[in-house]
Protein backbone atom coordinates (compact mmCIF):
# COMPACT_ATOMS: atom_id res chain seq x y z
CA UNK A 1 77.05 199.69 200.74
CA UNK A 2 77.22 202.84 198.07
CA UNK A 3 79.69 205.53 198.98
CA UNK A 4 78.99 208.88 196.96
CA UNK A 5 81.78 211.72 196.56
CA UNK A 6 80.33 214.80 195.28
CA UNK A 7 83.40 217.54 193.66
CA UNK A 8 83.31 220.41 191.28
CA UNK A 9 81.50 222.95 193.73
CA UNK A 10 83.30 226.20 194.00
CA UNK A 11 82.71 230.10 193.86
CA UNK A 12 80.93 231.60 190.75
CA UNK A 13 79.73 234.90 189.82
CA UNK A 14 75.92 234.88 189.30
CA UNK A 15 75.30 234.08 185.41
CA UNK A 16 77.68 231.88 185.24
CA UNK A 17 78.35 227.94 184.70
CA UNK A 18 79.91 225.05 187.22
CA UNK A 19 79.81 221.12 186.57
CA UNK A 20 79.24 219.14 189.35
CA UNK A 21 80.24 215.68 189.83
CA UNK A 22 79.08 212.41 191.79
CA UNK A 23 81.51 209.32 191.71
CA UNK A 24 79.56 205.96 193.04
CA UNK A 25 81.45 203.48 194.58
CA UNK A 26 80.71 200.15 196.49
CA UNK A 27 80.15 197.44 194.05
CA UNK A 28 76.09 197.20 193.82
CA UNK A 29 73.99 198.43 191.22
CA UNK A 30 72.70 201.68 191.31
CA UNK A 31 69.15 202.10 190.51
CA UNK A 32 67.89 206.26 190.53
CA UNK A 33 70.16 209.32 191.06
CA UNK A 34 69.51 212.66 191.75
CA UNK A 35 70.83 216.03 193.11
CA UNK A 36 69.59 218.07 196.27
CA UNK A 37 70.73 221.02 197.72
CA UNK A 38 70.47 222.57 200.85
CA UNK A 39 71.16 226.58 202.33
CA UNK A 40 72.24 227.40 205.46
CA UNK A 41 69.19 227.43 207.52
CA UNK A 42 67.03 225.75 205.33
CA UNK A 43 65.82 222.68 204.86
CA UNK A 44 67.22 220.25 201.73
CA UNK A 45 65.57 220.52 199.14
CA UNK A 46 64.99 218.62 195.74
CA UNK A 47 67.17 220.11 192.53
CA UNK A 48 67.22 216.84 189.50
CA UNK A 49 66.48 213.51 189.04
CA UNK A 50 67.73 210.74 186.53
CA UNK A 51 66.55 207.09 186.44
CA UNK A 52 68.65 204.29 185.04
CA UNK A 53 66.85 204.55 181.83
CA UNK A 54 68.02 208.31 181.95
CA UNK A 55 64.69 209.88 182.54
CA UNK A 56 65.37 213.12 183.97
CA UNK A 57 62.62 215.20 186.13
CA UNK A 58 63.58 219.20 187.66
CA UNK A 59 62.73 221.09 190.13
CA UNK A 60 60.87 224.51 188.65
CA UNK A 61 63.23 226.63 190.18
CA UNK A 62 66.41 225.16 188.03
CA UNK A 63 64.31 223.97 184.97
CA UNK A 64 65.70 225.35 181.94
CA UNK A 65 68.97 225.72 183.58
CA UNK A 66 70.38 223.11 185.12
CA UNK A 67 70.89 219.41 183.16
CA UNK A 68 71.31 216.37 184.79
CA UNK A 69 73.47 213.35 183.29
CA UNK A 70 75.01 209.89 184.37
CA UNK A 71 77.45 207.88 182.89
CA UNK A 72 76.19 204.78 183.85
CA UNK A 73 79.22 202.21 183.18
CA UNK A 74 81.46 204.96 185.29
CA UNK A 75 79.05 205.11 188.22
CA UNK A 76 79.29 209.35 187.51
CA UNK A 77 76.73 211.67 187.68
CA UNK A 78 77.09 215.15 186.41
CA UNK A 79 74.96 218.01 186.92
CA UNK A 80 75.89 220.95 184.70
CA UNK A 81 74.40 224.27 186.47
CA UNK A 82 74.27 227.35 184.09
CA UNK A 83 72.85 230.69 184.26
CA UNK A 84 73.65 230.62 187.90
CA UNK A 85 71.78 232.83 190.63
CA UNK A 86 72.35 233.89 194.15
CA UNK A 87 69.57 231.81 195.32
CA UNK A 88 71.18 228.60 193.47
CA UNK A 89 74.47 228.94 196.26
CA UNK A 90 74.22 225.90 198.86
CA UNK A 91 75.61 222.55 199.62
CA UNK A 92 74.72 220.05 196.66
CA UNK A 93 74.11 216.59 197.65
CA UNK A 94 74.24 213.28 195.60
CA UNK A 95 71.99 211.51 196.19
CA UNK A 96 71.44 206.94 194.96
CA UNK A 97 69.04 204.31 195.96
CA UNK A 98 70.20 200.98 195.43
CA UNK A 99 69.20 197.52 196.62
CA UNK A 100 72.49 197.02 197.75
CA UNK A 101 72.35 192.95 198.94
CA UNK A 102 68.58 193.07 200.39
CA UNK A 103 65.37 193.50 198.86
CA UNK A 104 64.43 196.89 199.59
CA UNK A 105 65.53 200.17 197.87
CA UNK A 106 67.53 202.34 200.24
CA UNK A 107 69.05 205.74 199.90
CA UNK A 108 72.45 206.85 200.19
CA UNK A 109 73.87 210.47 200.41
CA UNK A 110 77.46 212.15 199.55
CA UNK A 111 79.05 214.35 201.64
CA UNK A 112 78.07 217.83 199.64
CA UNK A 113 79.61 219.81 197.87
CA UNK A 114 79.43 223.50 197.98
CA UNK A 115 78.27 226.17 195.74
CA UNK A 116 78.13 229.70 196.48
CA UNK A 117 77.31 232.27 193.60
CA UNK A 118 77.32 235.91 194.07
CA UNK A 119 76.46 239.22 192.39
């Protein structure tokens, strides 16, 4: 019902910047977005947050840091990472609920994008 494409990821030296992107797609309105991320062997874990009133919330470990921004009329979300550190390198996900057709909020996921910064 909502198909998310995540680009931007690449390789970065630690202290540096990288812009990610999220293109929505599908037709139905898109309620919340946010940004996850997950390391190999770890479990995915919550990065950003924006509503559709653009209410933004952070995890602690990126607050100050990363910003997260959606243009709403181009279904894009953005999430501009700067002062980038090792721990910071793993797959970023996109992440929309929407109520598509029914009545109940569901999630939908991108296919990542990776990030790997090193020293």
């Amino acid at each position: 019902q909502v198909q998310l494409v995540e680009s931007g990821g690449g390789l970065v030296q630690a202290g540096g910047s990288l812009r990610l992107s999220c293109t929505a797609s599908g037709g139905y309105r898109i309620n919340a977005m946010g940004w996850y991320r997950q390391a190999p062997g770890k479990e995915r874990e919550f990065v950003a947050h924006i509503t559709s009133n653009h209410l933004t919330n952070y995890a602690d470990s990126v607050k100050g840091r990363f910003t997260i921004s959606r243009d709403t009329a181009k279904n894009i979300l953005y999430l501009q990472m700067n002062s980038l550190k090792t721990e910071d390198t793993a797959v970023y996900y996109c992440n929309a609920d929407s109520f598509g057709t029914g009545y109940y909020l569901i999630d939908y996921w991108g296919q990542g994008t990776q990030v790997t910064v090193f020293s």
